[in-house]
C-alpha atoms as a PDB file:
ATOM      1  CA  UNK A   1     117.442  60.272 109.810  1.00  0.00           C
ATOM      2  CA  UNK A   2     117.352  61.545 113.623  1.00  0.00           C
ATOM      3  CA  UNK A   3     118.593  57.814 114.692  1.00  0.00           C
ATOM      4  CA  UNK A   4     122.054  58.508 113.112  1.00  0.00           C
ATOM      5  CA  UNK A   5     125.288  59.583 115.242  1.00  0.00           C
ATOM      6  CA  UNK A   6     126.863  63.043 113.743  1.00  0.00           C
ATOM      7  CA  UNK A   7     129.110  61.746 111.494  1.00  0.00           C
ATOM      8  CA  UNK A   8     126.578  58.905 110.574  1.00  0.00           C
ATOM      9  CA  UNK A   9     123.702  61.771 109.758  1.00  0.00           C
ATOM     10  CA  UNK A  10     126.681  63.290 107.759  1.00  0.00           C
ATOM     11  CA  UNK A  11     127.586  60.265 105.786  1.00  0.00           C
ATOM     12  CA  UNK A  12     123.706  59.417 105.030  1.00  0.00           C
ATOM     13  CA  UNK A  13     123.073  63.705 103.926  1.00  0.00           C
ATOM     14  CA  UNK A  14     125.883  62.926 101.656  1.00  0.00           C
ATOM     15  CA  UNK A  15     124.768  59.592  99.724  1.00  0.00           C
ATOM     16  CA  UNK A  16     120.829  61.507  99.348  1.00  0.00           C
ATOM     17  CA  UNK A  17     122.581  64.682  98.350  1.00  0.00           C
ATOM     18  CA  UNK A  18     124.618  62.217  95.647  1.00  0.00           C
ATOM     19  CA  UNK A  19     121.281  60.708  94.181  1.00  0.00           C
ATOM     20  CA  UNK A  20     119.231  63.746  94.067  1.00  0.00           C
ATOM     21  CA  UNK A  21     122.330  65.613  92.223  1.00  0.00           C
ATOM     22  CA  UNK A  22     122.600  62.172  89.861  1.00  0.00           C
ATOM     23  CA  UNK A  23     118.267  62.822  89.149  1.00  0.00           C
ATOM     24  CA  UNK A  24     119.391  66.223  88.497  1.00  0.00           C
ATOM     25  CA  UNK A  25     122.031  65.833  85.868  1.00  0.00           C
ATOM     26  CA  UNK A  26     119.862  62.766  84.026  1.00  0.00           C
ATOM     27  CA  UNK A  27     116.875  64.930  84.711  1.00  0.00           C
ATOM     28  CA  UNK A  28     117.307  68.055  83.179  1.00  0.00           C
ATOM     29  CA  UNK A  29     118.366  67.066  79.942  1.00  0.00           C
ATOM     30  CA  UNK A  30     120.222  69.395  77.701  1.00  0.00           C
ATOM     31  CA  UNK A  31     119.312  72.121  79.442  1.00  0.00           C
ATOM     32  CA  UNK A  32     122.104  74.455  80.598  1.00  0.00           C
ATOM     33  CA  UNK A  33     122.871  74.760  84.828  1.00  0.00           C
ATOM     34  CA  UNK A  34     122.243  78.369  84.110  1.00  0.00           C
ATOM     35  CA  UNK A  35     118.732  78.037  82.701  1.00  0.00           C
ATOM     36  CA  UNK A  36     117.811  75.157  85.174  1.00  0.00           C
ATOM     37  CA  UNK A  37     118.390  77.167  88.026  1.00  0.00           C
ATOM     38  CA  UNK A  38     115.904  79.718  87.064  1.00  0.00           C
ATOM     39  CA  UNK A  39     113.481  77.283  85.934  1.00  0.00           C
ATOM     40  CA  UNK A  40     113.594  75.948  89.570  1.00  0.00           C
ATOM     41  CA  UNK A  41     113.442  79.378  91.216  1.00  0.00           C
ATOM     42  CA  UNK A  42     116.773  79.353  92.240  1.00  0.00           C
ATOM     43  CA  UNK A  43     120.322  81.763  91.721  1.00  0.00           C
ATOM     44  CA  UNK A  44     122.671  79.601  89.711  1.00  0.00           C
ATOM     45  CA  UNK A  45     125.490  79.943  92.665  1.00  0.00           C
ATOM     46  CA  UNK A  46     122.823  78.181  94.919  1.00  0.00           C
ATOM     47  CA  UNK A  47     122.718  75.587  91.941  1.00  0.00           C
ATOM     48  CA  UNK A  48     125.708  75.331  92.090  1.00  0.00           C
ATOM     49  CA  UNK A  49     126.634  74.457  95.762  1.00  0.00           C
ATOM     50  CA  UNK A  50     123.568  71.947  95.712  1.00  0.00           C
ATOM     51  CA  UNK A  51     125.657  70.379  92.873  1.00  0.00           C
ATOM     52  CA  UNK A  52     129.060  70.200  94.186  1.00  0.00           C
ATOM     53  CA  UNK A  53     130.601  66.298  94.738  1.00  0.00           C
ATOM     54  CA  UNK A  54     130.275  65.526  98.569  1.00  0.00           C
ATOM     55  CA  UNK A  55     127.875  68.422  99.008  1.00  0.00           C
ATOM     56  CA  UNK A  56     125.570  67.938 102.675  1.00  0.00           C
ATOM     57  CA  UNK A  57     123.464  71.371 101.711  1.00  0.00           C
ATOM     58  CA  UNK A  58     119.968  69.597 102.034  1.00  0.00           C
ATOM     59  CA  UNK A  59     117.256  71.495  99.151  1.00  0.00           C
ATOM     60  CA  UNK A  60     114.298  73.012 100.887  1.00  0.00           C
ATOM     61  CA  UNK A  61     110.910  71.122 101.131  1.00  0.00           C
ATOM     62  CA  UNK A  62     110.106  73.546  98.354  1.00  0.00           C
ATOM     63  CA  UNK A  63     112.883  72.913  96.065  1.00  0.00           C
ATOM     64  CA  UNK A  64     112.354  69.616  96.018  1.00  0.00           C
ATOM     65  CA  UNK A  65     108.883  70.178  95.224  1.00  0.00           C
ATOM     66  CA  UNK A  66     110.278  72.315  92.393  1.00  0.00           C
ATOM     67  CA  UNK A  67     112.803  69.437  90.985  1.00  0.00           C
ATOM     68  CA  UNK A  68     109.694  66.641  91.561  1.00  0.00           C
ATOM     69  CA  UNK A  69     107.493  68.954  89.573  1.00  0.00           C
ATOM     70  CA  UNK A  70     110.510  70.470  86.774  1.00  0.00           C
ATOM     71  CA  UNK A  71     112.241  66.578  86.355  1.00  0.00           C
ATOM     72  CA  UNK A  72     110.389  64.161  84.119  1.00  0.00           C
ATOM     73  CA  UNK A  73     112.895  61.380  85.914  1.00  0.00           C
ATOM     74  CA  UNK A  74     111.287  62.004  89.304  1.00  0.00           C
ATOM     75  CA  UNK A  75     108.500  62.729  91.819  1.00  0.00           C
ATOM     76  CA  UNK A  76     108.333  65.051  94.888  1.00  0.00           C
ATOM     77  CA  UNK A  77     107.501  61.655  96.583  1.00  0.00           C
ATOM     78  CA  UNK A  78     110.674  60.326  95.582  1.00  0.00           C
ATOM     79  CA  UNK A  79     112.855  63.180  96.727  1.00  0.00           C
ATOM     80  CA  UNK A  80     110.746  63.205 100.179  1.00  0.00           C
ATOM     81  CA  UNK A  81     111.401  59.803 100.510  1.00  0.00           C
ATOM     82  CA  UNK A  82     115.326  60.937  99.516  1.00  0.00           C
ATOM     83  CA  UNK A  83     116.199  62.895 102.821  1.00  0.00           C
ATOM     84  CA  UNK A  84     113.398  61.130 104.983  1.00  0.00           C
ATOM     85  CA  UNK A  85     110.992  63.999 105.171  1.00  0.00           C
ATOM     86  CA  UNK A  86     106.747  63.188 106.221  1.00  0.00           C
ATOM     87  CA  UNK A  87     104.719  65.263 104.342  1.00  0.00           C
ATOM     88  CA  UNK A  88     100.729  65.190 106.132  1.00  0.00           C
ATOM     89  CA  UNK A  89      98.498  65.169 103.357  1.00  0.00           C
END
Protein backbone atom coordinates (compact mmCIF):
# COMPACT_ATOMS: atom_id res chain seq x y z
CA UNK A 1 0.00 0.00 0.00
CA UNK A 2 3.28 2.30 0.37
CA UNK A 3 2.31 3.91 -3.25
CA UNK A 4 -0.76 5.65 -1.66
CA UNK A 5 -0.79 9.52 -0.56
CA UNK A 6 -1.91 9.85 3.35
CA UNK A 7 -5.30 10.21 2.97
CA UNK A 8 -5.26 7.63 0.03
CA UNK A 9 -3.37 4.89 2.49
CA UNK A 10 -6.24 6.00 4.88
CA UNK A 11 -9.10 5.46 2.55
CA UNK A 12 -7.58 1.94 1.27
CA UNK A 13 -6.85 0.79 5.53
CA UNK A 14 -10.45 1.58 5.74
CA UNK A 15 -12.16 -0.51 2.78
CA UNK A 16 -9.56 -3.82 4.05
CA UNK A 17 -10.49 -3.04 7.61
CA UNK A 18 -14.42 -3.14 6.18
CA UNK A 19 -13.94 -6.68 4.50
CA UNK A 20 -11.97 -8.33 7.10
CA UNK A 21 -14.69 -7.03 9.82
CA UNK A 22 -17.58 -8.31 7.07
CA UNK A 23 -15.35 -12.15 7.14
CA UNK A 24 -15.57 -11.64 10.74
CA UNK A 25 -19.24 -11.21 11.38
CA UNK A 26 -20.17 -14.07 8.48
CA UNK A 27 -17.28 -15.98 9.92
CA UNK A 28 -17.83 -16.56 13.33
CA UNK A 29 -21.17 -17.75 13.27
CA UNK A 30 -23.33 -17.66 16.30
CA UNK A 31 -20.72 -17.28 18.39
CA UNK A 32 -20.88 -14.35 20.84
CA UNK A 33 -18.07 -11.13 20.33
CA UNK A 34 -17.24 -12.04 23.85
CA UNK A 35 -16.29 -15.67 23.27
CA UNK A 36 -14.67 -14.88 19.80
CA UNK A 37 -12.32 -12.64 21.20
CA UNK A 38 -10.85 -15.17 23.45
CA UNK A 39 -10.93 -17.79 20.96
CA UNK A 40 -8.62 -15.45 18.90
CA UNK A 41 -6.35 -14.53 21.80
CA UNK A 42 -7.58 -11.28 22.10
CA UNK A 43 -9.43 -8.80 25.12
CA UNK A 44 -12.94 -8.22 23.87
CA UNK A 45 -12.31 -4.17 24.02
CA UNK A 46 -9.50 -4.88 21.39
CA UNK A 47 -12.39 -6.83 19.53
CA UNK A 48 -14.14 -4.39 19.75
CA UNK A 49 -12.17 -1.40 18.25
CA UNK A 50 -11.06 -3.85 15.34
CA UNK A 51 -14.88 -3.98 14.80
CA UNK A 52 -15.98 -0.50 14.90
CA UNK A 53 -17.56 1.02 11.29
CA UNK A 54 -14.69 3.13 9.65
CA UNK A 55 -12.13 1.55 11.94
CA UNK A 56 -8.12 2.01 10.28
CA UNK A 57 -6.64 -0.22 13.45
CA UNK A 58 -4.80 -2.77 11.10
CA UNK A 59 -4.82 -6.67 13.11
CA UNK A 60 -1.33 -7.90 13.69
CA UNK A 61 0.36 -10.43 11.26
CA UNK A 62 -0.59 -12.76 14.07
CA UNK A 63 -4.14 -12.01 14.43
CA UNK A 64 -4.77 -12.47 11.18
CA UNK A 65 -3.14 -15.69 11.32
CA UNK A 66 -5.51 -16.33 14.23
CA UNK A 67 -8.88 -15.25 12.19
CA UNK A 68 -7.35 -17.35 8.87
CA UNK A 69 -6.90 -20.29 11.16
CA UNK A 70 -10.39 -19.65 13.74
CA UNK A 71 -12.81 -18.58 10.37
CA UNK A 72 -14.05 -21.44 8.24
CA UNK A 73 -14.97 -18.38 5.58
CA UNK A 74 -11.28 -17.53 5.17
CA UNK A 75 -7.52 -18.15 4.85
CA UNK A 76 -4.47 -16.36 6.38
CA UNK A 77 -3.63 -15.99 2.60
CA UNK A 78 -6.65 -14.13 2.07
CA UNK A 79 -6.31 -11.69 4.92
CA UNK A 80 -2.44 -11.20 3.84
CA UNK A 81 -3.52 -10.51 0.60
CA UNK A 82 -6.30 -8.04 2.56
CA UNK A 83 -3.80 -5.29 3.86
CA UNK A 84 -0.98 -6.16 1.22
CA UNK A 85 1.39 -7.91 3.54
CA UNK A 86 4.49 -10.59 1.83
CA UNK A 87 4.86 -13.33 3.90
CA UNK A 88 8.58 -15.35 2.78
CA UNK A 89 7.82 -18.83 3.00
Amino acid sequence: MSHFSKGELQMETKKAVASLQKIIKEGIGDRSNSFFAGEIGITREHFSRLMRKNSTNTPTVRILNTLGDKLPNTSREELYALFDIKVEN
